[in-house]
Protein backbone atom coordinates (compact mmCIF):
# COMPACT_ATOMS: atom_id res chain seq x y z
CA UNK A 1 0.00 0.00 0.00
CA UNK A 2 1.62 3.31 -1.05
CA UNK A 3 0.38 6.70 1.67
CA UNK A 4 0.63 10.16 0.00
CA UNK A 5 1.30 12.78 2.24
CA UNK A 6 1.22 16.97 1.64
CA UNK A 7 4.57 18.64 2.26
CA UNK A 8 4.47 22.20 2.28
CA UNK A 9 6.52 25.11 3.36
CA UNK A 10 4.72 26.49 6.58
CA UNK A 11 4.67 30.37 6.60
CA UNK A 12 2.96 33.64 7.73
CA UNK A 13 1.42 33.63 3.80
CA UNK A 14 0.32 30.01 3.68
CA UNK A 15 -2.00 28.10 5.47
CA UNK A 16 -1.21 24.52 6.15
CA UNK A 17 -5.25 24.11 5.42
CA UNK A 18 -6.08 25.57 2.78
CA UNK A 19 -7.71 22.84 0.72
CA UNK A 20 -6.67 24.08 -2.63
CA UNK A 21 -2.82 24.29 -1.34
CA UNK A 22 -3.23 20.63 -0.18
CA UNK A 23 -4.22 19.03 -3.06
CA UNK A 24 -1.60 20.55 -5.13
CA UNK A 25 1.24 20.25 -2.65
CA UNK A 26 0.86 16.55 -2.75
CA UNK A 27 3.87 14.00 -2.61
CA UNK A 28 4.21 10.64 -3.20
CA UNK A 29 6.35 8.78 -0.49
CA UNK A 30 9.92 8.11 -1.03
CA UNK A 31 11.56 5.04 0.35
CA UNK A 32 13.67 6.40 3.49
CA UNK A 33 15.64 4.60 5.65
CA UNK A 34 14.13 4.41 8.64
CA UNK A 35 11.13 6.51 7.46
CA UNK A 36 9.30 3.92 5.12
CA UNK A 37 6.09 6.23 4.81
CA UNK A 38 7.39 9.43 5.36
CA UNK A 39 8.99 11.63 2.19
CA UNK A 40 12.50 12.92 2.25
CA UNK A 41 13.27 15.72 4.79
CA UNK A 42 12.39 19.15 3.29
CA UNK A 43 15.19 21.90 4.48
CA UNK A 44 13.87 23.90 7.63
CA UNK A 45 14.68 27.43 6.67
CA UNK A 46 17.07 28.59 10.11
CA UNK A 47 16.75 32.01 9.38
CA UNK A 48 12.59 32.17 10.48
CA UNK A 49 11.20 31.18 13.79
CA UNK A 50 7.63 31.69 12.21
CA UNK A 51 8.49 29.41 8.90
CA UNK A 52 9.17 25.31 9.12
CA UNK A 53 9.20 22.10 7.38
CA UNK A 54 5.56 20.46 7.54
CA UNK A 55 4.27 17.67 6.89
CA UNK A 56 0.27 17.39 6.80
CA UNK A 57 -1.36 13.79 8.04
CA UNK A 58 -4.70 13.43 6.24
CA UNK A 59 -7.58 12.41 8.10
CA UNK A 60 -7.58 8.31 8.00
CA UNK A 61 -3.93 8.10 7.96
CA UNK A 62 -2.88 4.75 8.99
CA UNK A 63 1.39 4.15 10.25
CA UNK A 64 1.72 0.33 9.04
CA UNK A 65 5.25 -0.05 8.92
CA UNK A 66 7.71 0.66 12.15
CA UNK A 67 8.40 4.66 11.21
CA UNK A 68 10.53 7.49 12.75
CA UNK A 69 9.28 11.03 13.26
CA UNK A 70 11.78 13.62 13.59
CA UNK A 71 12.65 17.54 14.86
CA UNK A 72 13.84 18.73 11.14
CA UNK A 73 10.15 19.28 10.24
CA UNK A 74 6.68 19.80 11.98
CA UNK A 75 3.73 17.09 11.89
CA UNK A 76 -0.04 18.35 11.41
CA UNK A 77 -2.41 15.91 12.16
CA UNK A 78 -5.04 17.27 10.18
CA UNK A 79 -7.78 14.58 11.54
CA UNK A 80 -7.22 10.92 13.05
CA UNK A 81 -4.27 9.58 12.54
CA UNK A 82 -3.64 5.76 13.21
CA UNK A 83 -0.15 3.51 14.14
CA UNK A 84 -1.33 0.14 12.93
CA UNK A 85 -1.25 -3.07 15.40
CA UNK A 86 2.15 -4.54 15.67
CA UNK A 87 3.73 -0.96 13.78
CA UNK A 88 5.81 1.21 15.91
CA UNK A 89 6.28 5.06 15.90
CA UNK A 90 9.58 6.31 17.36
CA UNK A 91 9.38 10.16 17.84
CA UNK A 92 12.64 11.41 18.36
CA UNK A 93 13.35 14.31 20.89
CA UNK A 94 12.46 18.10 19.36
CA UNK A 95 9.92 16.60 17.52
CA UNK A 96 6.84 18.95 16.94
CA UNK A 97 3.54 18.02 16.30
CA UNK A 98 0.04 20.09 16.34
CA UNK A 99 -3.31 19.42 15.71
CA UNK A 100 -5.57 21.22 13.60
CA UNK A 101 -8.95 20.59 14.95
CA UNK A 102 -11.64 19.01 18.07
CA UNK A 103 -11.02 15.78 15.22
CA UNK A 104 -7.39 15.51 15.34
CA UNK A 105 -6.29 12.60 17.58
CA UNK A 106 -3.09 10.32 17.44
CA UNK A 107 -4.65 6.70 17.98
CA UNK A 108 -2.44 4.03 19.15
CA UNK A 109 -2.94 0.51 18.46
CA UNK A 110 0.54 -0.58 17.95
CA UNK A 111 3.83 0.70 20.06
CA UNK A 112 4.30 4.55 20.71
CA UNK A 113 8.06 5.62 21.58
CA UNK A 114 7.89 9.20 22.21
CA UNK A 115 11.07 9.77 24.60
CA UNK A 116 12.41 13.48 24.42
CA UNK A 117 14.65 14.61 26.53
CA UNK A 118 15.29 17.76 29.19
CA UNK A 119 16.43 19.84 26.40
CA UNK A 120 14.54 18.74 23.61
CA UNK A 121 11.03 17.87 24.60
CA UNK A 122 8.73 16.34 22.01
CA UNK A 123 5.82 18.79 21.66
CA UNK A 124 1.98 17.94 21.17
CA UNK A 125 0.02 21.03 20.65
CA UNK A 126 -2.71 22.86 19.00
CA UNK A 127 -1.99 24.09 15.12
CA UNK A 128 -2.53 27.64 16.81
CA UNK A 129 0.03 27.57 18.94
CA UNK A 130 3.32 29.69 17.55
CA UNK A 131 5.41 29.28 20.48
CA UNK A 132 6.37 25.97 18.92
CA UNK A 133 7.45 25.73 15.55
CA UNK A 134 6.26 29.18 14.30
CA UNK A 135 3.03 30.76 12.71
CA UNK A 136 2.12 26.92 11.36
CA UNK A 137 -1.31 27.79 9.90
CA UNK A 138 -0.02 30.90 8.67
CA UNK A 139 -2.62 33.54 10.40
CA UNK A 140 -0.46 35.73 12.09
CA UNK A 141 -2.57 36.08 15.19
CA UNK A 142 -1.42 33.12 17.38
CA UNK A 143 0.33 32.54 20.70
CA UNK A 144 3.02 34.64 19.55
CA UNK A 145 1.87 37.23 17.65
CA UNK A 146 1.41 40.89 19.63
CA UNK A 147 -1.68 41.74 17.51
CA UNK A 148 -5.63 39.57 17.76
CA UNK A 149 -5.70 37.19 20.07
CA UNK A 150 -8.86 35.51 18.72
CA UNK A 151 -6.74 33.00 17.17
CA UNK A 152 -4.59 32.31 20.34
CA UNK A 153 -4.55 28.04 21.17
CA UNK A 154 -6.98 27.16 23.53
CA UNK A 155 -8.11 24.17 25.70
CA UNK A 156 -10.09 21.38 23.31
CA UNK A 157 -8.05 22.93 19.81
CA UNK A 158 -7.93 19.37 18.79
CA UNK A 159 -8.20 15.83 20.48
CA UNK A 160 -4.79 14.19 21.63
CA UNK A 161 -4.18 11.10 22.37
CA UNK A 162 -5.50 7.87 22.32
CA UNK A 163 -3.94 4.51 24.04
CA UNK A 164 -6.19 1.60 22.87
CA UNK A 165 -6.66 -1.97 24.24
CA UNK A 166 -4.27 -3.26 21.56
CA UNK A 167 -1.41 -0.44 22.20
CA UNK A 168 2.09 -2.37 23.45
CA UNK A 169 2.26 -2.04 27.28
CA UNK A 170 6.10 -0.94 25.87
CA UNK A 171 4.37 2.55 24.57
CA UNK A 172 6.62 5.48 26.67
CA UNK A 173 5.68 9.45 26.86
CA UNK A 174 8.99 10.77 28.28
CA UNK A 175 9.55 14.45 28.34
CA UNK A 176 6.50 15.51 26.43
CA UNK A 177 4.38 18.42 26.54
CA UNK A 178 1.14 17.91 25.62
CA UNK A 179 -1.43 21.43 25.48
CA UNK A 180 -4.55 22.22 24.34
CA UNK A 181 -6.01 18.97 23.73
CA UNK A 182 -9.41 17.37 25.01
CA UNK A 183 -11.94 18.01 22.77
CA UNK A 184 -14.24 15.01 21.12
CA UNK A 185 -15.57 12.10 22.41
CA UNK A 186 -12.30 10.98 24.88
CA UNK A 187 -12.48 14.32 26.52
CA UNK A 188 -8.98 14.14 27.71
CA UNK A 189 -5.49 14.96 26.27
CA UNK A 190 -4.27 11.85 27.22
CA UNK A 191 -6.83 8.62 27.07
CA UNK A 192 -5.76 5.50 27.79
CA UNK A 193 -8.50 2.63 27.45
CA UNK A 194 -7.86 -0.92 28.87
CA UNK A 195 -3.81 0.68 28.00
CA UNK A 196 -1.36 0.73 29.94
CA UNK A 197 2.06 2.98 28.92
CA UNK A 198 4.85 4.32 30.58
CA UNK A 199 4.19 8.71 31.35
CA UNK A 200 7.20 10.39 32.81
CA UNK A 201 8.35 13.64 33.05
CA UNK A 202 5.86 14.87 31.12
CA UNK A 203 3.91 18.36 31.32
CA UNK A 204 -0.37 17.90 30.73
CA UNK A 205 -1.65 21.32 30.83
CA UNK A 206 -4.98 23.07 29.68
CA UNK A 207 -6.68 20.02 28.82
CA UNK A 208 -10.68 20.33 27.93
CA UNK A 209 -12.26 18.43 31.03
CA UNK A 210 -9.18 16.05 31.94
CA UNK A 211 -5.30 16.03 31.85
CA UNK A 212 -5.50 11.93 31.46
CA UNK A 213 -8.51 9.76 31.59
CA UNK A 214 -7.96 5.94 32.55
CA UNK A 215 -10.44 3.26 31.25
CA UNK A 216 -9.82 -0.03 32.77
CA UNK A 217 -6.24 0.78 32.53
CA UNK A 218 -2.96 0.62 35.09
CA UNK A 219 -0.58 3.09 33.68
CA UNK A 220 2.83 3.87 35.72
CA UNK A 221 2.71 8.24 35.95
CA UNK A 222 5.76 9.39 37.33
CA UNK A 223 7.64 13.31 37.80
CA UNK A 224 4.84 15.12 35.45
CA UNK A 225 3.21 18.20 35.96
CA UNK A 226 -0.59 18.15 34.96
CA UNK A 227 -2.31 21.48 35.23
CA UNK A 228 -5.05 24.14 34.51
CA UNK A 229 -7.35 21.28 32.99
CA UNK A 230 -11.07 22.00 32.62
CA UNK A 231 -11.91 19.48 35.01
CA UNK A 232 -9.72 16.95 36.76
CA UNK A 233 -6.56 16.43 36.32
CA UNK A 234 -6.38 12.43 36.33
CA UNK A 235 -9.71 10.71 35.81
CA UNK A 236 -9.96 7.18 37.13
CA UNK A 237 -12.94 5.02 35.70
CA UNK A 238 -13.72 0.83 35.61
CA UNK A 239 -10.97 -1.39 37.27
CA UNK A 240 -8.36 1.22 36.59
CA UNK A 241 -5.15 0.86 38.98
CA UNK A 242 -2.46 3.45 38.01
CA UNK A 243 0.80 4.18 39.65
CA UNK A 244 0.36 7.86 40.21
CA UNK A 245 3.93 9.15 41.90
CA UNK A 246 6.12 12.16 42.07
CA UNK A 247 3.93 14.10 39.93
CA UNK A 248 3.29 17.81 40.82
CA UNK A 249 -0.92 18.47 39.95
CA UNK A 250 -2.28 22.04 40.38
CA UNK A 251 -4.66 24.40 39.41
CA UNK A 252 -7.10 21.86 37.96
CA UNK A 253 -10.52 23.40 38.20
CA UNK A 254 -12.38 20.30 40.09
CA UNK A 255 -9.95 17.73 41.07
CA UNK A 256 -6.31 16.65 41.14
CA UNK A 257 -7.14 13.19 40.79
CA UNK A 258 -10.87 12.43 40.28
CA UNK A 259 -11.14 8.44 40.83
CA UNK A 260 -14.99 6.01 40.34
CA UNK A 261 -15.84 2.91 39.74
CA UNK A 262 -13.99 0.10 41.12
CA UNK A 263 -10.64 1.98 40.60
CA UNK A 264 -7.59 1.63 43.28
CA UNK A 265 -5.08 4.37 42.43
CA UNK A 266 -1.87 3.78 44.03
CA UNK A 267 -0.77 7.95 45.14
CA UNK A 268 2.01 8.34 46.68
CA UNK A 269 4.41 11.24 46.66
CA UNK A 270 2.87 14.25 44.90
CA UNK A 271 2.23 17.55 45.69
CA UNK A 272 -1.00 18.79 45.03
CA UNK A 273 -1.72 22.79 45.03
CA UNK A 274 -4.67 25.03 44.08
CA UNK A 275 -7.13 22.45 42.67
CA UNK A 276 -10.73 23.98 43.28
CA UNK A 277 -12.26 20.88 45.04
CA UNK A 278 -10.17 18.22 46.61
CA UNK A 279 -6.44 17.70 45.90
CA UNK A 280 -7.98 13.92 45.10
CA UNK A 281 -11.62 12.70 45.31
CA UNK A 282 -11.78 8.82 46.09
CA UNK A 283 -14.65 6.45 45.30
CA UNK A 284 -13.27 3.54 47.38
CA UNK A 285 -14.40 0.04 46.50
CA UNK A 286 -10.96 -1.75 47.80
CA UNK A 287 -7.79 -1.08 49.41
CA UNK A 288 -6.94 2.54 49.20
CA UNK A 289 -3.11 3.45 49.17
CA UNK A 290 -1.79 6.78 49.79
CA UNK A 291 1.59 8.13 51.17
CA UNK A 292 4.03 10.84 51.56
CA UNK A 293 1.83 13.39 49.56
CA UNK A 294 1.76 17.53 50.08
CA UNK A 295 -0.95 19.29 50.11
CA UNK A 296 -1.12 22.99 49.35
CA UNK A 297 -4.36 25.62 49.38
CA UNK A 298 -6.45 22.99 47.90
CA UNK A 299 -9.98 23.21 49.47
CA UNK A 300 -10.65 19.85 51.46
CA UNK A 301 -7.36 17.55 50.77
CA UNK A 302 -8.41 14.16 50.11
CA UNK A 303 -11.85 12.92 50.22
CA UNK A 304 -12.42 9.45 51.01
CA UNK A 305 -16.35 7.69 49.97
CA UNK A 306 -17.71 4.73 49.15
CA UNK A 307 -16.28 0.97 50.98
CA UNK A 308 -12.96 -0.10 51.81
CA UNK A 309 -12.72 -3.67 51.85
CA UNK A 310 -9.45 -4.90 52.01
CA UNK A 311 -6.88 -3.73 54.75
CA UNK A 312 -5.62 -0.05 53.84
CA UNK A 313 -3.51 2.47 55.85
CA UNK A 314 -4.15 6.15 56.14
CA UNK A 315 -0.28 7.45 55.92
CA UNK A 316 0.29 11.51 57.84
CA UNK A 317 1.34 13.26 54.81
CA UNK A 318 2.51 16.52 55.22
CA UNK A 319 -0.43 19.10 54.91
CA UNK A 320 -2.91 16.16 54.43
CA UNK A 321 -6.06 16.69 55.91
CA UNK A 322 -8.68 13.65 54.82
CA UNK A 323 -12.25 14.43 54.43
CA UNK A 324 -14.86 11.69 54.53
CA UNK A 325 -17.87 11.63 51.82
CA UNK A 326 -20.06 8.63 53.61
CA UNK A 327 -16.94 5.77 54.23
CA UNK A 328 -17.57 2.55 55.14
CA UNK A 329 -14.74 -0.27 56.15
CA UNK A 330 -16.14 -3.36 55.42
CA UNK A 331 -16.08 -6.04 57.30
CA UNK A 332 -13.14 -8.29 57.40
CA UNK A 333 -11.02 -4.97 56.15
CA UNK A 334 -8.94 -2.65 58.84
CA UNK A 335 -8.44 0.55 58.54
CA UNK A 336 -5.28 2.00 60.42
CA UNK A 337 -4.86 5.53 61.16
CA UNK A 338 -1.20 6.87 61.59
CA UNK A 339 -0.66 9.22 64.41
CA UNK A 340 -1.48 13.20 63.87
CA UNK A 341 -3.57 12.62 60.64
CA UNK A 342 -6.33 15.26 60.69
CA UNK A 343 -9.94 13.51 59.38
CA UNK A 344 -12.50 15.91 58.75
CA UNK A 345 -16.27 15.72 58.29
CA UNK A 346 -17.67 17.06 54.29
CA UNK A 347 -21.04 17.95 55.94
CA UNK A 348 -23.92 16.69 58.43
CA UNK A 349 -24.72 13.77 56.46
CA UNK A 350 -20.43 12.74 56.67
CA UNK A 351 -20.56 9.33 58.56
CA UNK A 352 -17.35 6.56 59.41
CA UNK A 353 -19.33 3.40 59.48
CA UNK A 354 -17.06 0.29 60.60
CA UNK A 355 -19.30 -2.97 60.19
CA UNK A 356 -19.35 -6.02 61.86
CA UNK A 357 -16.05 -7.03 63.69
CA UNK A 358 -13.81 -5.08 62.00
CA UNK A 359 -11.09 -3.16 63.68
CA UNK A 360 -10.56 0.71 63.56
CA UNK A 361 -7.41 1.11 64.66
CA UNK A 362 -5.72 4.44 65.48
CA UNK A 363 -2.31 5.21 67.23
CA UNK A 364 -1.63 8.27 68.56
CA UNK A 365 -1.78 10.54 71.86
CA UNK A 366 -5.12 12.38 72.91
CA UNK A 367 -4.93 16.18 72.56
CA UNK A 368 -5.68 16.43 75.94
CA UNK A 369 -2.86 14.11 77.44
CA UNK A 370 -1.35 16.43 80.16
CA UNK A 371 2.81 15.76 81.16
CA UNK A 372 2.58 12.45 82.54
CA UNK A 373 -0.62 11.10 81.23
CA UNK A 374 0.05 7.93 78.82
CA UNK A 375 0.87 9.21 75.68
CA UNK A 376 1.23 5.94 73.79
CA UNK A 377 -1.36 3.95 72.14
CA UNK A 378 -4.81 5.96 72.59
CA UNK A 379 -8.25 6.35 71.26
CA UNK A 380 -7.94 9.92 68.90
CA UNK A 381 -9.97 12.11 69.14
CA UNK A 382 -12.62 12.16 66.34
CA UNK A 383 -14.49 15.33 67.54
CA UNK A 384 -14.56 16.45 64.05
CA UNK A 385 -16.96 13.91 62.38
CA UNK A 386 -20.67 13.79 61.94
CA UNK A 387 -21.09 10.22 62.72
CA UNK A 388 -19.48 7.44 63.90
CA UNK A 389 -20.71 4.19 63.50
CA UNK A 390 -19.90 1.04 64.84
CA UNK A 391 -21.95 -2.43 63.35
């Protein structure tokens, strides 16, 4: 199967969409080492930061053979474009690539190696933002421009990405930043269905509704930044069970990390700061395990609902106040409190309900212990809740 692809010189007086420009700026596909469906590198002009190499992906674009993607030109994923089962896409670091549109959206059924590095981060963005790669769709009025901002990027410009059932577990984001993506039906810049890659040390910002949304997946996230999303920043939905660690999550309009179903998000040392709701919301339907997190001007810290039933620890992270939503610990489950963890009530309908035999077990010194008093193991003091109930 031979691909044809358009290949145009990107500039202030072109427009990578004009319809007309595409169809006569077509090119057939040269064979290129290591770039079997991709034609021969066009020279990036050095002396303009608003003019590059491009290369336009039509809509229905489908990667069958292993292919490389490199920084000497710009890739415009002018709808959905698809790496094949068993195909693998190496992006190399530098490596731009925007998308035009709410129907633009990388799809990955085979392997995605997108490792950038420190210095040269691979880019995903919105065809209206000039900060990377120039005036790309040639209007003058982007992210860079001093004059109308009507065309500036925004949250939902295109799609972004989506990790399918059939993706390699091998598929890596390293040292990507990924903006203005979201829009369509995945909602999310990042979506990663029964999929389960490799994220680190990547940036996730303005995002339409979420950063990343998890389907029945168990991703490892690890040192990103996710921010100023819509809604939350990580979405956790079905059976998902992601490593979430050492990732810094702020000013997310909802939540830092919004998690339903029968999910069991493993979050443990992140800082959370200036998310509108919670720093994490948790629909608990199993062991819940969170450590060494910080918590900054977020307005309740975690929130805790639904049933625990298997054994789970509440670790004292710095600045970690816990807020319960209606928790119950099921019976045959324990729930262990660390000492000088602060629990807090949502409202007057906030209830601990501990059925049956199981144990509530909390270690730490009453508030009112006076010099001498035992100051060991003791009941603590859970003046702050609703309801306690014991079944």
């Amino acid at each position: 199967m031979i691909l044809s692809f358009t290949v145009i010189l990107c500039s202030t007086a072109k427009t990578v969409v004009d319809a007309a420009a595409t169809t006569s700026a077509i090119a057939s596909v040269s064979s290129v080492r290591n770039e079997p469906i991709i034609p021969s590198v066009m020279e990036k002009p050095a002396a303009s930061a608003s003019t590059a190499s491009c290369l336009i992906l039509p809509d229905q674009t489908t990667i069958h053979a292993d292919t490389v993607w490199s920084s000497e030109r710009v890739y415009v994923l002018d709808g959905k474009v698809t790496i094949a089962k068993g195909s693998t896409l190496t992006i190399r670091p530098g490596t731009i690539i925007k998308g035009v549109d709410q129907g633009s959206r990388l799809i990955i059924n085979g392997t995605l190696l997108a490792r950038g590095s420190e210095q040269a981060p691979i880019i995903f963005t919105s065809l209206r933002d000039d900060r990377w790669g120039g005036d790309t769709n040639g209007d003058s009025s982007g992210s860079s421009a001093s004059g109308s901002k009507s065309s500036s990027p925004a949250s939902g410009d295109w799609d972004g990405l989506f990790f399918s059932a059939s993706s390699a577990s091998a598929s890596l984001l390293d040292h990507c930043l990924i903006s203005y993506g979201g829009s369509g039906s995945q909602m999310s810049a990042i979506f990663c269905n029964q999929a389960s890659p490799t994220i680190t040390h990547c940036t996730i910002s303005h995002s339409r509704a979420c950063g990343l949304r998890l389907q029945d997946a168990s991703p490892t996230i690890s040192h990103c930044t996710i921010s100023h999303s819509s809604s939350a920043g990580i979405l956790c939905e079905g059976a998902s069970c992601p490593t979430i660690k050492r990732c810094t999550i702020h000013h997310n309009r909802t939540y830092g990390i919004y998690s339903l179903g029968t999910s069991t998000p493993v979050i443990t040392e992140n800082t959370f700061s200036d998310n509108g709701l919670f720093a994490a919301f948790l629909s608990c339907t199993g062991k819940v395990f969170i450590s060494d997190n910080t918590i900054r001007d977020c307005g309740g810290g975690i929130c805790l609902a639904g049933v625990i039933t298997a054994d789970t620890h509440l670790n004292n992270s710095p600045d970690c106040p816990y807020m319960l939503n209606g928790l119950t610990v099921a019976e045959g489950a324990t729930l262990s409190i660390e000492p000088g963890i602060i629990i807090k009530g949502k409202n007057q309908c906030t209830w601990l309900i501990v059925n049956g035999t199981t144990p509530l077990i909390s270690e730490g010194s009453l508030s009112s212990a006076a010099a001498g008093e035992d100051k060991g193991r003791a009941s603590k003091e859970l003046d702050s809740l609703p309801k306690l109930r014991l079944r």
